[in-house]
N, C-alpha and C. Protein backbone atom coordinates (compact mmCIF):
# COMPACT_ATOMS: atom_id res chain seq x y z
N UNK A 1 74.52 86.73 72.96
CA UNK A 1 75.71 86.97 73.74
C UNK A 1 76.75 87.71 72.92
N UNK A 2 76.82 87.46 71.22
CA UNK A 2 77.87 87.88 70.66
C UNK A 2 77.71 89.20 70.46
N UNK A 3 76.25 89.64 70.38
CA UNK A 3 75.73 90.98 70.39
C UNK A 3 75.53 91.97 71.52
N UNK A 4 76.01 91.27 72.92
CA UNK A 4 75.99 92.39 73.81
C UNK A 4 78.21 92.50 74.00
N UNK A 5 78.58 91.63 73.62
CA UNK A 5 79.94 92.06 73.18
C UNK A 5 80.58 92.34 72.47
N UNK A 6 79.73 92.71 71.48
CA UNK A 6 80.09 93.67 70.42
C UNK A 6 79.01 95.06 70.75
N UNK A 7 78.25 95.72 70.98
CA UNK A 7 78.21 96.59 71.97
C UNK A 7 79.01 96.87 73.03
N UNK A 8 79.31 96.38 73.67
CA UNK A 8 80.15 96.88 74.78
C UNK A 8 81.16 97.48 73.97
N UNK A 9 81.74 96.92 73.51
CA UNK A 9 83.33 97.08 72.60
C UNK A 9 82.96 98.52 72.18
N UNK A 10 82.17 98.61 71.28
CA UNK A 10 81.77 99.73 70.53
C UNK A 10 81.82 100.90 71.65
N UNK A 11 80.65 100.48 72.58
CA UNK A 11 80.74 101.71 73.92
C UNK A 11 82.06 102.09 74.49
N UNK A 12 82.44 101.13 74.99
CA UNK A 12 84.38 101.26 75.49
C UNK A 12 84.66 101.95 74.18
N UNK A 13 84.93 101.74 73.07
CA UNK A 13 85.69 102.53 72.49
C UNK A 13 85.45 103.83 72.03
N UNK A 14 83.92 104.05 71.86
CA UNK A 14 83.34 105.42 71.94
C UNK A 14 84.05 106.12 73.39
N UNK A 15 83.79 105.86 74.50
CA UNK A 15 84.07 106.60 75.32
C UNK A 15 85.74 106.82 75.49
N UNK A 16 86.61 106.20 75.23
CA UNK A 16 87.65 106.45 75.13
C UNK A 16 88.29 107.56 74.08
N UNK A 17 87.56 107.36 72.85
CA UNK A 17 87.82 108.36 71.92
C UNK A 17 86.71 109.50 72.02
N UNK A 18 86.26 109.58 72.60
CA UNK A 18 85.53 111.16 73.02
C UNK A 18 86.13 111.76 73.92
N UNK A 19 87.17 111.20 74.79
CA UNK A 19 87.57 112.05 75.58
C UNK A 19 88.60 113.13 75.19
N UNK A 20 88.19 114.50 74.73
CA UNK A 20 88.98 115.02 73.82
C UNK A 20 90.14 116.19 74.60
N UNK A 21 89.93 116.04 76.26
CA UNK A 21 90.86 116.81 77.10
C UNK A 21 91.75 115.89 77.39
N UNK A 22 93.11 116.24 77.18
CA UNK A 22 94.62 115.59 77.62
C UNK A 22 94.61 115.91 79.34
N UNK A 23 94.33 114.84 79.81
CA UNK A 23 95.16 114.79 81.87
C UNK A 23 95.89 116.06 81.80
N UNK A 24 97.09 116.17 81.48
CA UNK A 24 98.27 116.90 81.58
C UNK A 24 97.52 118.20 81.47
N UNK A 25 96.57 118.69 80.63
CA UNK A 25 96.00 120.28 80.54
C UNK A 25 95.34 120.63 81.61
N UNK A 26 94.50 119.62 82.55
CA UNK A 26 94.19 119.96 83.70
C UNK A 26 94.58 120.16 84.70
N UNK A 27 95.95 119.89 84.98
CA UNK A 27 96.96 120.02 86.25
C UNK A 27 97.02 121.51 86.48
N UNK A 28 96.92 121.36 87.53
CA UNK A 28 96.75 123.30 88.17
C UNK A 28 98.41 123.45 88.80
N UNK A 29 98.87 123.94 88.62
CA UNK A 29 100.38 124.43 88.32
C UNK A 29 100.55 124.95 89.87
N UNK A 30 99.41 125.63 90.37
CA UNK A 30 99.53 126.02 91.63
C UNK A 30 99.69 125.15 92.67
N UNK A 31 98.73 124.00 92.50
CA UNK A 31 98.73 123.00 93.17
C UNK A 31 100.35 121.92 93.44
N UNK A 32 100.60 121.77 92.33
CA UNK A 32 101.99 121.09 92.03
C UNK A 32 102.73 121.75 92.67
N UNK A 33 103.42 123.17 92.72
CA UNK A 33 104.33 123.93 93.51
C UNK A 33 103.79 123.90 95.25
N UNK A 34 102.13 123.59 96.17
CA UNK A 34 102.11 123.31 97.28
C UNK A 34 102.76 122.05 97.56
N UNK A 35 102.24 121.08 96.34
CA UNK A 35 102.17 119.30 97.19
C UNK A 35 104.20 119.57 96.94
N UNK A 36 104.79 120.19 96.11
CA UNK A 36 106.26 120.13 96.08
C UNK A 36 106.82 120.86 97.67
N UNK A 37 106.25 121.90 98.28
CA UNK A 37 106.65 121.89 99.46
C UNK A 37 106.14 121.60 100.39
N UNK A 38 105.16 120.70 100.65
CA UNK A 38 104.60 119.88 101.71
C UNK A 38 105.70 118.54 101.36
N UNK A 39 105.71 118.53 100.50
CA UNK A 39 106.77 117.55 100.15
C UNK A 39 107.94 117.18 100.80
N UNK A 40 109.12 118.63 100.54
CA UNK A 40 109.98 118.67 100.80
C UNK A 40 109.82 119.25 102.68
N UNK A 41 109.00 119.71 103.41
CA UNK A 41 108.87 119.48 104.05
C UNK A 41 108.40 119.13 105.65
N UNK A 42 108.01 117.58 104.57
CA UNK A 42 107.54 116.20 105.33
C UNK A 42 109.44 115.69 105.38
N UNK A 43 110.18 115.91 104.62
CA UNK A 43 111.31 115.49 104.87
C UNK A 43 112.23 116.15 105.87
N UNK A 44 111.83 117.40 105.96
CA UNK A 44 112.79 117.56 107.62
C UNK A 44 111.84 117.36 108.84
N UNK A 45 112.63 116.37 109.51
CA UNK A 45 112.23 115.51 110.45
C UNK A 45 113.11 116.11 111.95
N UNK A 46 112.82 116.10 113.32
CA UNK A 46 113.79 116.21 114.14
C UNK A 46 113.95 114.99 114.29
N UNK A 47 115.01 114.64 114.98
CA UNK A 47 116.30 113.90 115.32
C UNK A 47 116.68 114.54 117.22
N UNK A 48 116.26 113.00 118.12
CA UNK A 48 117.27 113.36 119.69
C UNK A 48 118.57 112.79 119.29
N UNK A 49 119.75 113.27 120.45
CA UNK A 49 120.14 112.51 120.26
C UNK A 49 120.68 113.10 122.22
N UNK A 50 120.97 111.85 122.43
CA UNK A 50 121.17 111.96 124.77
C UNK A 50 122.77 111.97 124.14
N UNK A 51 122.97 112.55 125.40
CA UNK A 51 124.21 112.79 126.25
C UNK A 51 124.75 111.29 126.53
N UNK A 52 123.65 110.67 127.00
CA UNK A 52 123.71 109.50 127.86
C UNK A 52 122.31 108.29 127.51
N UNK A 53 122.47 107.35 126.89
CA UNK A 53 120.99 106.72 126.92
C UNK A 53 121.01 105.53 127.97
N UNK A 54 122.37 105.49 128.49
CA UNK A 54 122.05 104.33 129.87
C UNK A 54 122.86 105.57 131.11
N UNK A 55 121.99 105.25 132.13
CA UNK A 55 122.62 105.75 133.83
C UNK A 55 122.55 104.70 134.41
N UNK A 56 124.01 104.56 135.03
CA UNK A 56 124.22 103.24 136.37
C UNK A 56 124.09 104.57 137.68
N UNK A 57 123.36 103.66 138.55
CA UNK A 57 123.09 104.44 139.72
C UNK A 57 124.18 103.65 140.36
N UNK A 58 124.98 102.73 140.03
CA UNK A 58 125.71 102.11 141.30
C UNK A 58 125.05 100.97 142.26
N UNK A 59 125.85 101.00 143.18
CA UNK A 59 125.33 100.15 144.33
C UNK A 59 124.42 101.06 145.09
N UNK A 60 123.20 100.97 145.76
CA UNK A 60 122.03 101.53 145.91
C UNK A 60 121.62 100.81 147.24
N UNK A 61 121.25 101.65 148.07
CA UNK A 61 120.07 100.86 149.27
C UNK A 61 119.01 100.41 149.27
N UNK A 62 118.10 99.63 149.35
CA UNK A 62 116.99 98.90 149.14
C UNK A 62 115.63 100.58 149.42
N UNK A 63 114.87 100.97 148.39
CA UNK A 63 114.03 101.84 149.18
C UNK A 63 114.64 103.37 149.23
N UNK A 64 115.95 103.53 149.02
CA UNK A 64 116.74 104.75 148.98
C UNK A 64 116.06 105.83 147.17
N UNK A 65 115.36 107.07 147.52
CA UNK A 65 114.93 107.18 146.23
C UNK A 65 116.30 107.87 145.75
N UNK A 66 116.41 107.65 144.14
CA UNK A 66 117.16 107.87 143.40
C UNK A 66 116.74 108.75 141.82
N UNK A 67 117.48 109.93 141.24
CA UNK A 67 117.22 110.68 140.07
C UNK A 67 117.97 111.11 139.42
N UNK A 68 118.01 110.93 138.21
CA UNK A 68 118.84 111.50 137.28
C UNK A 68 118.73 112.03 135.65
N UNK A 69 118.93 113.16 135.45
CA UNK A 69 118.73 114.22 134.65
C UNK A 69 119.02 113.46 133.03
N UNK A 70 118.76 113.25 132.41
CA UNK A 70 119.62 112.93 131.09
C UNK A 70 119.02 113.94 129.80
N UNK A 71 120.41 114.46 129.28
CA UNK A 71 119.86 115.82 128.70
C UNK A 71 120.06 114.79 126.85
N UNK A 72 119.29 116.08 126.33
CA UNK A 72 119.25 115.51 125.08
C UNK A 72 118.92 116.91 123.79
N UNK A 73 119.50 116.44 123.12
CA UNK A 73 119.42 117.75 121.42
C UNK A 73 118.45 117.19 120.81
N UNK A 74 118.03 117.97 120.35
CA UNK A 74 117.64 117.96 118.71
C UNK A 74 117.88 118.42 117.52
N UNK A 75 118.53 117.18 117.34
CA UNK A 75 119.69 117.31 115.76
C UNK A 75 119.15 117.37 114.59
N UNK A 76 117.82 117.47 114.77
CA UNK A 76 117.26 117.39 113.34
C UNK A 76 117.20 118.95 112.72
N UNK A 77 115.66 118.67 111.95
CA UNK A 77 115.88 120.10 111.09
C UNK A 77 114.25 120.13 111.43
N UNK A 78 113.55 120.08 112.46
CA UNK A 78 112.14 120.57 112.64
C UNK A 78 111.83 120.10 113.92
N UNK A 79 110.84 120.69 114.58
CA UNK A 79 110.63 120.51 115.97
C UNK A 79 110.16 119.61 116.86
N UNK A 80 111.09 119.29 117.50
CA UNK A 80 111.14 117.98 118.34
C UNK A 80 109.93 117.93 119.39
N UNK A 81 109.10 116.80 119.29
CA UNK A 81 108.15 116.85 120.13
C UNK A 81 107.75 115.62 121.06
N UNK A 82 108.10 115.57 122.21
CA UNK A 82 108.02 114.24 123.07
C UNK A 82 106.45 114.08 123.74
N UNK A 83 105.75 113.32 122.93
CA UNK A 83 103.96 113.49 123.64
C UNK A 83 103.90 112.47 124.61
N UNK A 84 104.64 111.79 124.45
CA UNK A 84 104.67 110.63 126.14
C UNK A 84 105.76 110.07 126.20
N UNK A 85 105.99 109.64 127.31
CA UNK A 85 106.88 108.73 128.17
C UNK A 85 106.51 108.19 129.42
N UNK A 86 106.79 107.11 128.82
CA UNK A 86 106.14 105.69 129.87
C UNK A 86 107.82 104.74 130.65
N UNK A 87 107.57 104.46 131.88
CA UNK A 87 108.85 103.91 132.22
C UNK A 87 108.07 102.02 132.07
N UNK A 88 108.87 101.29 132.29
CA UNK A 88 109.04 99.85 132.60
C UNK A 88 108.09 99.15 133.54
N UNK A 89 108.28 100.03 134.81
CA UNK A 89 106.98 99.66 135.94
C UNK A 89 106.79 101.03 136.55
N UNK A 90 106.28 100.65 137.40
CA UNK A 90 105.57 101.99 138.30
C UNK A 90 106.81 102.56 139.48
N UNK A 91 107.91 101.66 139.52
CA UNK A 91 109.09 102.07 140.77
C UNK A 91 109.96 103.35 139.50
N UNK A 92 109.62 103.64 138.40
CA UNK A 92 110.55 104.55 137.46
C UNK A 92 109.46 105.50 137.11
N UNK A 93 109.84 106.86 137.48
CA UNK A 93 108.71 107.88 137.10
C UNK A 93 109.49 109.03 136.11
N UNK A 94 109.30 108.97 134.57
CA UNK A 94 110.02 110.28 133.98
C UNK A 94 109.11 110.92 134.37
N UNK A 95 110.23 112.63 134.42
CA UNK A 95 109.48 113.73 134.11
C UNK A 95 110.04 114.87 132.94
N UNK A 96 109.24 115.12 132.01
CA UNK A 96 110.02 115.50 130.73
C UNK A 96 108.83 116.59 130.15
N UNK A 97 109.43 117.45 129.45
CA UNK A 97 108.82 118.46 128.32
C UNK A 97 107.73 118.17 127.43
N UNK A 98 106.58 117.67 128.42
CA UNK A 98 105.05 116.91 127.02
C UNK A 98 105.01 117.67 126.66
N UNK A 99 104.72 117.49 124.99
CA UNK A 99 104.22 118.30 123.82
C UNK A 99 104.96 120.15 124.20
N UNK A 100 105.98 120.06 124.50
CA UNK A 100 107.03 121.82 124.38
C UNK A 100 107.52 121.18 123.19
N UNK A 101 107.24 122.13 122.56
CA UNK A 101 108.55 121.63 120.74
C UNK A 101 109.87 122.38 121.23
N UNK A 102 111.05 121.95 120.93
CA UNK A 102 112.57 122.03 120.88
C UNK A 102 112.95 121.98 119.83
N UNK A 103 113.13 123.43 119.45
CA UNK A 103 113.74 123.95 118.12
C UNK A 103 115.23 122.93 117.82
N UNK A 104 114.87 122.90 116.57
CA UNK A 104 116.65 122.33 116.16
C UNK A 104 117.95 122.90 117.06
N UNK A 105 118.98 122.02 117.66
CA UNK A 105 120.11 122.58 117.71
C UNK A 105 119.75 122.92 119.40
N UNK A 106 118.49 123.12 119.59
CA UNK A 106 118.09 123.32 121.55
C UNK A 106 118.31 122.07 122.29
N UNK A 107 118.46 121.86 123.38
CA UNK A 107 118.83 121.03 124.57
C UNK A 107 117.33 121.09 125.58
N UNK A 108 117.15 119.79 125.54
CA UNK A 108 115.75 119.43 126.77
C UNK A 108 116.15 118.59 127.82
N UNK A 109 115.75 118.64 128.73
CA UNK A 109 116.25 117.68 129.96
C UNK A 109 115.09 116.19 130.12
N UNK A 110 115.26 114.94 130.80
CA UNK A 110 114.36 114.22 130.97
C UNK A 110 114.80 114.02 132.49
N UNK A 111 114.02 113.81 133.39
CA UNK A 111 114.61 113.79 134.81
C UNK A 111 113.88 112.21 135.28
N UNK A 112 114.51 111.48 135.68
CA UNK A 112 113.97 110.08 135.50
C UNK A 112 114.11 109.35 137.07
N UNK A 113 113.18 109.56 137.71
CA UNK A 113 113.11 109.05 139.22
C UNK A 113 113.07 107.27 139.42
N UNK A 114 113.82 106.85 140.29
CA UNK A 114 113.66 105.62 140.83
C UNK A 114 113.51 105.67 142.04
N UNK A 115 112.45 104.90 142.52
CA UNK A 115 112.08 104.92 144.20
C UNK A 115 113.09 103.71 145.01
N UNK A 116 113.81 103.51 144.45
CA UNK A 116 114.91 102.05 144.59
C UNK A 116 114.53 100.73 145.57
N UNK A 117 113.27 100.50 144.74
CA UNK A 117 112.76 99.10 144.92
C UNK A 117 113.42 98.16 144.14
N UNK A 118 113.26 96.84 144.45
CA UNK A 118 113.55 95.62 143.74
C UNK A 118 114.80 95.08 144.91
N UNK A 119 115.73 94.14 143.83
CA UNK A 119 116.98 93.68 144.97
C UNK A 119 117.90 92.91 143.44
N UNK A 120 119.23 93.06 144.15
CA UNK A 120 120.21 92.69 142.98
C UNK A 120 120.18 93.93 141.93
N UNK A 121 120.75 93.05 141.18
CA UNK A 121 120.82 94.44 139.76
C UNK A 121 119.57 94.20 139.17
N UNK A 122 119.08 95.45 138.84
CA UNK A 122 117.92 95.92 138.66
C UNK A 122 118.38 96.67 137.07
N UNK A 123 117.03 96.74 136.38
CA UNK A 123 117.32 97.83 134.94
C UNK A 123 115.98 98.07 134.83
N UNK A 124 115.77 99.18 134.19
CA UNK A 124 114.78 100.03 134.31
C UNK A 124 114.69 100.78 132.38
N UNK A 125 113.76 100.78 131.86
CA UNK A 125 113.65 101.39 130.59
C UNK A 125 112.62 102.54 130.54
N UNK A 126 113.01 103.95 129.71
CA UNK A 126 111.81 104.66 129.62
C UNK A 126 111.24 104.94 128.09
N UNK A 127 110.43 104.56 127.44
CA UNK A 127 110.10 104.89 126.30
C UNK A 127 109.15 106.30 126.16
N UNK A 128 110.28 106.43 125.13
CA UNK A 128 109.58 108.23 124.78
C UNK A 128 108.80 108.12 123.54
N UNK A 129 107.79 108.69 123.13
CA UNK A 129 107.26 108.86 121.86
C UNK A 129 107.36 110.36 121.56
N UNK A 130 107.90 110.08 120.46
CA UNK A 130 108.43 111.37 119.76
C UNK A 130 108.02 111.41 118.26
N UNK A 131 108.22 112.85 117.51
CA UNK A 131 107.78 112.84 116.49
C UNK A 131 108.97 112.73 115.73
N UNK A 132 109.74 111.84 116.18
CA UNK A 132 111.10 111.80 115.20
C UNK A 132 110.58 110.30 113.77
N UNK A 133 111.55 110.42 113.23
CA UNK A 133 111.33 109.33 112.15
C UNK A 133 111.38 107.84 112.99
N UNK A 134 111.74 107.63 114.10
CA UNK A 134 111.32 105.96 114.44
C UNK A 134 110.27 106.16 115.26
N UNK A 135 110.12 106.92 116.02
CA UNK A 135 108.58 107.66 116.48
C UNK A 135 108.78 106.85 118.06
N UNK A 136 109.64 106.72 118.57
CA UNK A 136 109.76 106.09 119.68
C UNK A 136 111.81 105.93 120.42
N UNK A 137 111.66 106.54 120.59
CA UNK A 137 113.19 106.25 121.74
C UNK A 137 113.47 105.55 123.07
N UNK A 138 114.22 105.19 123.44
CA UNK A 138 114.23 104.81 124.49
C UNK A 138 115.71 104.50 125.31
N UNK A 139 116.11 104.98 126.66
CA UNK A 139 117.07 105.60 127.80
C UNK A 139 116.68 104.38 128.74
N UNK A 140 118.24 103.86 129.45
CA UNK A 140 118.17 102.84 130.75
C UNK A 140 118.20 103.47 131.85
N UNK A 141 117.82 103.13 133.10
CA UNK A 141 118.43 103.03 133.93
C UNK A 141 118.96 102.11 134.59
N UNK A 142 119.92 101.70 135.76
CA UNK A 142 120.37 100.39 136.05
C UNK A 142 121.06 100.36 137.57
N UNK A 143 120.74 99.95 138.47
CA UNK A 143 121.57 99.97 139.83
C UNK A 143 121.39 98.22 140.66
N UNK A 144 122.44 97.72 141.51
CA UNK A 144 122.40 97.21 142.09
C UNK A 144 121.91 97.76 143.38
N UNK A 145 120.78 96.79 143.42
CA UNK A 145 120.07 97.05 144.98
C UNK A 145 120.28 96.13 145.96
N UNK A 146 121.14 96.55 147.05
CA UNK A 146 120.80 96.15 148.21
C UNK A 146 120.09 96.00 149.12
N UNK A 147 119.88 95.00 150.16
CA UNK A 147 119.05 95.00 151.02
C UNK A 147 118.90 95.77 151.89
N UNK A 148 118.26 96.60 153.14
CA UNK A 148 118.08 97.48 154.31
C UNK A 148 119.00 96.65 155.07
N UNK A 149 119.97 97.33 155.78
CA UNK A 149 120.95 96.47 156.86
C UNK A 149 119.46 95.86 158.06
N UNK A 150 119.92 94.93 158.33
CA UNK A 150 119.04 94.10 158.84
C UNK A 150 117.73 93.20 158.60
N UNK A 151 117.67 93.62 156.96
CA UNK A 151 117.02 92.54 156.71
C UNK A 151 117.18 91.22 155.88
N UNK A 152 116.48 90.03 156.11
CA UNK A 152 116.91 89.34 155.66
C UNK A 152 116.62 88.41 154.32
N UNK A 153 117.17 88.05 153.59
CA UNK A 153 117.62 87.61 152.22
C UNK A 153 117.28 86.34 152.03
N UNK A 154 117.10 85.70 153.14
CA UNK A 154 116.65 84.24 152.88
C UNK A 154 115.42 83.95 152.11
N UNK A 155 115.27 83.23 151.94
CA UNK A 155 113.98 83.35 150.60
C UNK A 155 113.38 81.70 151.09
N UNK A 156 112.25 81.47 151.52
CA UNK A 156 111.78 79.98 151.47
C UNK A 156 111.29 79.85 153.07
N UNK A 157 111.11 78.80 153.25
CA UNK A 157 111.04 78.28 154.77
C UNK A 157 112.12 77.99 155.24
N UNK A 158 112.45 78.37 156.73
CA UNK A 158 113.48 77.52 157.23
C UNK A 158 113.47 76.38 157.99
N UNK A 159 114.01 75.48 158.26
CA UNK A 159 113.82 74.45 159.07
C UNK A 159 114.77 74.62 160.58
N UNK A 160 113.89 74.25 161.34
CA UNK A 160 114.13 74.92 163.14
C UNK A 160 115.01 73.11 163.53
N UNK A 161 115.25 71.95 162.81
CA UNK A 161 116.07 70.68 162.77
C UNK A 161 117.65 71.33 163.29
C-alpha cells in the first residue's frame, strides 16, 4: 500500500512539472476581444414601460363587449420583443405585436378586449413575455359589472311560504 502511494505522488508530481506551457500563452487575444463584446452586449437589455398598466372600464353592462388600447415604449437600449401574452381567463383577449422587435425609444400598442362577462367588480390580468430583464410584465384591467336590466340577482332557491 505504501508503495502504490509513493508512486502516485511521484506520477502527480511528474506530471505537474512537465507541464512546461504557461495557461496565459495560450489565450487567443482574438477570442477575449469577442467574449468582451458579447459581453457588453448581453448587457443592453430593452426595458417597457405603459402609459397605463391598470384600465378601469367603469360601470359596465353585463355582456356589453369592451376594449382598450394601452400603449407602451421601449426604454431600453435593444429590441423589445413580446413572444406571448396570455390574459387571466378566456372573457380577456390581448391583441399585440408577437415577435415585431421595437427599436429603443419606439411606441407599440396592446389592444386588450373584454367580452364583459362576470358580475360586480371584476379584474382581469394580461401577462406578457418579453425579452426584457424580468422576462414577464404584466397590465390590469378592471370594471364593475352589472346585471342585464331585467335580470335577476337572486342567487339560491326561493321559498313560494
Amino acid at each position: 500500500m505504501k508503495k502504490v502511494s509513493i508512486i502516485l505522488g511521484v506520477l502527480a508530481i511528474t506530471a505537474f512539472v512537465s507541464c512546461k506551457e504557461k495557461a496565459s500563452e495560450r489565450i487567443d487575444e482574438g477570442n477575449v476581444a469577442v467574449a468582451a463584446q458579447r459581453d457588453e452586449a448581453a448587457k443592453s437589455l430593452p426595458a417597457i414601460a405603459f402609459e397605463e398598466q391598470e384600465f378601469d372600464f367603469g360601470t359596465i353592462e353585463q355582456g356589453t363587449p369592451q376594449e382598450h388600447t394601452f400603449v407602451f415604449t421601449n426604454t431600453g437600449e435593444a429590441p423589445l420583443i413580446i413572444t406571448n401574452a396570455s390574459s387571466s381567463c378566456g372573457c380577456t383577449i390581448p391583441d399585440y405585436p408577437k415577435n415585431v422587435p421595437i427599436q429603443p425609444g419606439e411606441k407599440g400598442e396592446m389592444v386588450v378586449k373584454f367580452n364583459g362577462s362576470g358580475m360586480n367588480q371584476v379584474m382581469k390580468t394580461v401577462t406578457l413575455n418579453t425579452n426584457t430583464a424580468k422576462g414577464q410584465e404584466m397590465i390590469r384591467i378592471k370594471a364593475f359589472v352589472q346585471p342585464k336590466a331585467g335580470t335577476s340577482t337572486a342567487m339560491g332557491p326561493v321559498s313560494g311560504n
